[in-house]
N, C-alpha and C. Protein backbone atom coordinates (compact mmCIF):
# COMPACT_ATOMS: atom_id res chain seq x y z
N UNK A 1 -63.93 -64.52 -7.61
CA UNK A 1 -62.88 -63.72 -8.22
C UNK A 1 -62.16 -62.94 -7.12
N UNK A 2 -60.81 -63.22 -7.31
CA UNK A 2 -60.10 -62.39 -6.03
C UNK A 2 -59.76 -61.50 -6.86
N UNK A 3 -59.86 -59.71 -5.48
CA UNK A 3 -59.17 -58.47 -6.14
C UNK A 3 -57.52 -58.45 -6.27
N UNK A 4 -57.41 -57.48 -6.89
CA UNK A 4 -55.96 -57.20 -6.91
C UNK A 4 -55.56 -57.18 -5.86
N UNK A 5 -54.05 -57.86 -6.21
CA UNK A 5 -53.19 -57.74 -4.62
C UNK A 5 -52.50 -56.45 -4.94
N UNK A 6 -52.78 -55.96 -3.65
CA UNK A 6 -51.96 -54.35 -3.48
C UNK A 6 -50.11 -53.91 -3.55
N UNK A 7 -49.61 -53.50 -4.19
CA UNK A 7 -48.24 -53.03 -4.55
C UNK A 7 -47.47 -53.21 -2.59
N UNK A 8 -46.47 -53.94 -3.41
CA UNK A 8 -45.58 -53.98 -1.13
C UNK A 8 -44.77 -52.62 -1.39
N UNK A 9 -44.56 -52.21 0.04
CA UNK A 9 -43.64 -50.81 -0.03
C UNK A 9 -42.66 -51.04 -1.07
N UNK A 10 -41.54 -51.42 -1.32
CA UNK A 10 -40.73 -52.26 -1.88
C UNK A 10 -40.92 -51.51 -3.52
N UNK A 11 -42.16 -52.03 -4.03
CA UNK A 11 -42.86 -51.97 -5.47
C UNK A 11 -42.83 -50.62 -5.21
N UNK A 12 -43.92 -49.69 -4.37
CA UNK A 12 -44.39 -48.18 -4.51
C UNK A 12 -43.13 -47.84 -4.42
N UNK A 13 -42.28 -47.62 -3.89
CA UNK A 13 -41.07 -46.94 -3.78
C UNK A 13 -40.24 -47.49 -5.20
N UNK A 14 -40.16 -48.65 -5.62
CA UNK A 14 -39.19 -48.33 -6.73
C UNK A 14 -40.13 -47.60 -7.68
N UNK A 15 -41.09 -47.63 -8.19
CA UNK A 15 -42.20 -47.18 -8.86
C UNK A 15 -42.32 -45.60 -8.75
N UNK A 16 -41.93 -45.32 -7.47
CA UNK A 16 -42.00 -43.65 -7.20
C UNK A 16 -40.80 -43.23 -7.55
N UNK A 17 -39.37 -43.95 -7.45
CA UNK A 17 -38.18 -43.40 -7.55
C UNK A 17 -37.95 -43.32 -9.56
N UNK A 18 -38.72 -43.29 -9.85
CA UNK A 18 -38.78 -43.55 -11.42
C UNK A 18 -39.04 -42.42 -12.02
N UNK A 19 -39.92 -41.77 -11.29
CA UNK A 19 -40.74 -40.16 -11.78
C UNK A 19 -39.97 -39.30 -11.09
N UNK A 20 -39.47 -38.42 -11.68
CA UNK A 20 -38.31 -37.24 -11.37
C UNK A 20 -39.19 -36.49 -10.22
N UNK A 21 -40.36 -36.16 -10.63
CA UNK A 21 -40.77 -35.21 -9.33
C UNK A 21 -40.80 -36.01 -8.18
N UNK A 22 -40.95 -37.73 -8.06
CA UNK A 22 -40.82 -38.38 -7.19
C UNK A 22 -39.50 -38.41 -6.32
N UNK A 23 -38.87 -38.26 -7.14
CA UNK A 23 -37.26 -37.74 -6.34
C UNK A 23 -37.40 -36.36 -6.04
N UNK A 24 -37.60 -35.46 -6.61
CA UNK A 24 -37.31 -34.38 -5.95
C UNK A 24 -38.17 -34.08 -5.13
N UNK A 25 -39.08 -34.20 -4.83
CA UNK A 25 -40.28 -34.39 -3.42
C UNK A 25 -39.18 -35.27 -2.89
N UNK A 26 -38.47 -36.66 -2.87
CA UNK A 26 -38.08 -37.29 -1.86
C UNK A 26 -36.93 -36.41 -1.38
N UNK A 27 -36.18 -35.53 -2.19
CA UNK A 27 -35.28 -34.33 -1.96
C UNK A 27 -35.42 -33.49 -0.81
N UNK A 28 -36.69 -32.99 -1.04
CA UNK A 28 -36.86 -32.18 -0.17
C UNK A 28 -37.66 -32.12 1.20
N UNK A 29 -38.41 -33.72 1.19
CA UNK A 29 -38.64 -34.38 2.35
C UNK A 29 -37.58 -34.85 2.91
N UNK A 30 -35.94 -35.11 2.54
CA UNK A 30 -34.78 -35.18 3.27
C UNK A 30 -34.61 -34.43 3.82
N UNK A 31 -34.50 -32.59 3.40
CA UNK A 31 -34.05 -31.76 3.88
C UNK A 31 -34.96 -31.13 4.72
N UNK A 32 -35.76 -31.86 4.99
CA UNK A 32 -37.14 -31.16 6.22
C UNK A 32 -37.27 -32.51 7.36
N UNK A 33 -36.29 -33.71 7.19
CA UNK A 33 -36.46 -34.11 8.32
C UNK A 33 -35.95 -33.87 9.76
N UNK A 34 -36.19 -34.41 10.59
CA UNK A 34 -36.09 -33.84 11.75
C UNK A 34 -35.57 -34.92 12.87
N UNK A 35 -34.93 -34.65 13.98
CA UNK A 35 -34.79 -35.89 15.13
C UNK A 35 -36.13 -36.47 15.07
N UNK A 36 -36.92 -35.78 15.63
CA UNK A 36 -38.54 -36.80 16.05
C UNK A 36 -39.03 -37.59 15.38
N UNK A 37 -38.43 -37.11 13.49
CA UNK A 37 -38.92 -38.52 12.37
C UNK A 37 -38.20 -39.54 12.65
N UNK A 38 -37.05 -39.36 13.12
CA UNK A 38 -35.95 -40.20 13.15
C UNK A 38 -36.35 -41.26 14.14
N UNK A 39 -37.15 -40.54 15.10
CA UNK A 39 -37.04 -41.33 16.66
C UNK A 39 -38.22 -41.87 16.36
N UNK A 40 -39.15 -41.29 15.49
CA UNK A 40 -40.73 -41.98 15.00
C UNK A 40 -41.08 -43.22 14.46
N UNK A 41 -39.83 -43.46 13.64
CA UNK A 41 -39.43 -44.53 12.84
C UNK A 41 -38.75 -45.47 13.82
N UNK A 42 -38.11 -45.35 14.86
CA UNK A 42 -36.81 -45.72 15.42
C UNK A 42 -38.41 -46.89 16.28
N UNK A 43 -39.69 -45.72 16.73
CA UNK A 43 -40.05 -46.31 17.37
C UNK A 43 -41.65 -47.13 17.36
N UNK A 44 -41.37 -47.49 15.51
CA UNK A 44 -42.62 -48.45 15.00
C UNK A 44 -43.43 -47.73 14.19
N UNK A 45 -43.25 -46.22 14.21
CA UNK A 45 -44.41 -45.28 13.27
C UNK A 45 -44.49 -46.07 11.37
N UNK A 46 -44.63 -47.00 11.18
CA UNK A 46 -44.63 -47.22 9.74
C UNK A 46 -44.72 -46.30 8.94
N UNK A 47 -45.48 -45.29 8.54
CA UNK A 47 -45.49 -44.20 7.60
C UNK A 47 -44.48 -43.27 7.86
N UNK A 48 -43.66 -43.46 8.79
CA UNK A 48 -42.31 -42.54 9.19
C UNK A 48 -41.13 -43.60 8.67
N UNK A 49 -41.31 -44.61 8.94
CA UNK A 49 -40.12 -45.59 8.92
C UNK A 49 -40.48 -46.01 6.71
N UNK A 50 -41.30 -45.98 6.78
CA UNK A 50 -41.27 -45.62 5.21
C UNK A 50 -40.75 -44.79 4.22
N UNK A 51 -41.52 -43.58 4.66
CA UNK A 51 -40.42 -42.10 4.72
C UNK A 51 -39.26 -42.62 4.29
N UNK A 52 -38.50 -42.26 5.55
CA UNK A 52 -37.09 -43.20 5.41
C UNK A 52 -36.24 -43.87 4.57
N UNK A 53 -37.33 -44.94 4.12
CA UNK A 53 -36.47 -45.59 3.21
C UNK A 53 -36.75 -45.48 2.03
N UNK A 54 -37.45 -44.12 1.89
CA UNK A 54 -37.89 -43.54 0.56
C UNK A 54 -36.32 -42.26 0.35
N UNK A 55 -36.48 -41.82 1.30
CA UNK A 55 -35.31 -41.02 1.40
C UNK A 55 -34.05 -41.64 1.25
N UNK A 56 -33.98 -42.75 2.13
CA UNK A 56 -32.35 -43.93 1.64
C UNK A 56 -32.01 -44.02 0.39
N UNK A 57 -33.28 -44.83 -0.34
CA UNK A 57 -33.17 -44.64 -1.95
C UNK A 57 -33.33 -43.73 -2.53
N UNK A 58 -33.37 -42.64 -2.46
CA UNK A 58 -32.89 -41.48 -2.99
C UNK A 58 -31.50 -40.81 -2.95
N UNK A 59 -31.10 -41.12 -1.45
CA UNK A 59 -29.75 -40.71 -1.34
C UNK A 59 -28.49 -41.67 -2.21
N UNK A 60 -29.25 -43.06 -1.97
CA UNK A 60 -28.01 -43.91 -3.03
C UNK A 60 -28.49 -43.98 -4.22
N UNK A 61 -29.48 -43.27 -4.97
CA UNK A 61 -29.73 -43.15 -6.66
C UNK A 61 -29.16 -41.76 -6.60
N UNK A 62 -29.30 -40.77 -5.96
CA UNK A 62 -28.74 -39.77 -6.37
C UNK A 62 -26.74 -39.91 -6.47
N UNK A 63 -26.42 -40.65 -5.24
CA UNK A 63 -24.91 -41.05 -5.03
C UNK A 63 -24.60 -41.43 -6.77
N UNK A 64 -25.10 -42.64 -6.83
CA UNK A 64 -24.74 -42.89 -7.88
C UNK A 64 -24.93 -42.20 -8.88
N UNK A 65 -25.97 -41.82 -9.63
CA UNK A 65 -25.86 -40.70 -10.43
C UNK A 65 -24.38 -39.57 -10.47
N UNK A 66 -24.18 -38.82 -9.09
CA UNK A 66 -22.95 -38.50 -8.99
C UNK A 66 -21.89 -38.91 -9.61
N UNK A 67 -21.68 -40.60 -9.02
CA UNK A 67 -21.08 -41.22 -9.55
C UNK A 67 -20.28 -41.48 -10.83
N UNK A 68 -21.48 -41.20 -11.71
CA UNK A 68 -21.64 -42.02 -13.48
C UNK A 68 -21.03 -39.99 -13.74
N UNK A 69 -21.69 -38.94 -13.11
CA UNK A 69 -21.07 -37.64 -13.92
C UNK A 69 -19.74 -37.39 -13.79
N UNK A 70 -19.17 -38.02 -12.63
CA UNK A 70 -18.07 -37.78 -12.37
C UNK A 70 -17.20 -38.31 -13.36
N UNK A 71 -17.65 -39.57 -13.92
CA UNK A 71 -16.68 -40.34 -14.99
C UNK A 71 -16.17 -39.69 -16.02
């Protein structure tokens, strides 16, 4: 019997962007990043370069959201 195969970043992140406190934690891990995360990621740190694109998708779900109030 094989175990479960484990969720790809991909999955956890849309999965996290679903739960409101999951965005607003990704909120405010935007506004506490820093050059050195930047350069951390830039330079292979996976759990930094994750970060990241936890924060990306936040910035274009929140965009859009904008978006749809503005209508």
């Amino acid at each position: 019997m094989n175990p479960p195969s484990l969720p790809g970043p991909d999955q956890v992140l849309d999965h996290a962007l679903q739960r409101p406190a999951a965005v607003e934690f990704a909120y405010l891990m935007k506004r506490a990043a820093d050059h050195r995360l930047l350069a951390d990621a830039r330079a292979g740190d996976n759990s930094r370069a994750l970060h990241l694109r936890f924060v990306k998708a936040y910035e274009e779900r929140a965009h859009a959201v904008n978006l749809v109030d503005q209508d």
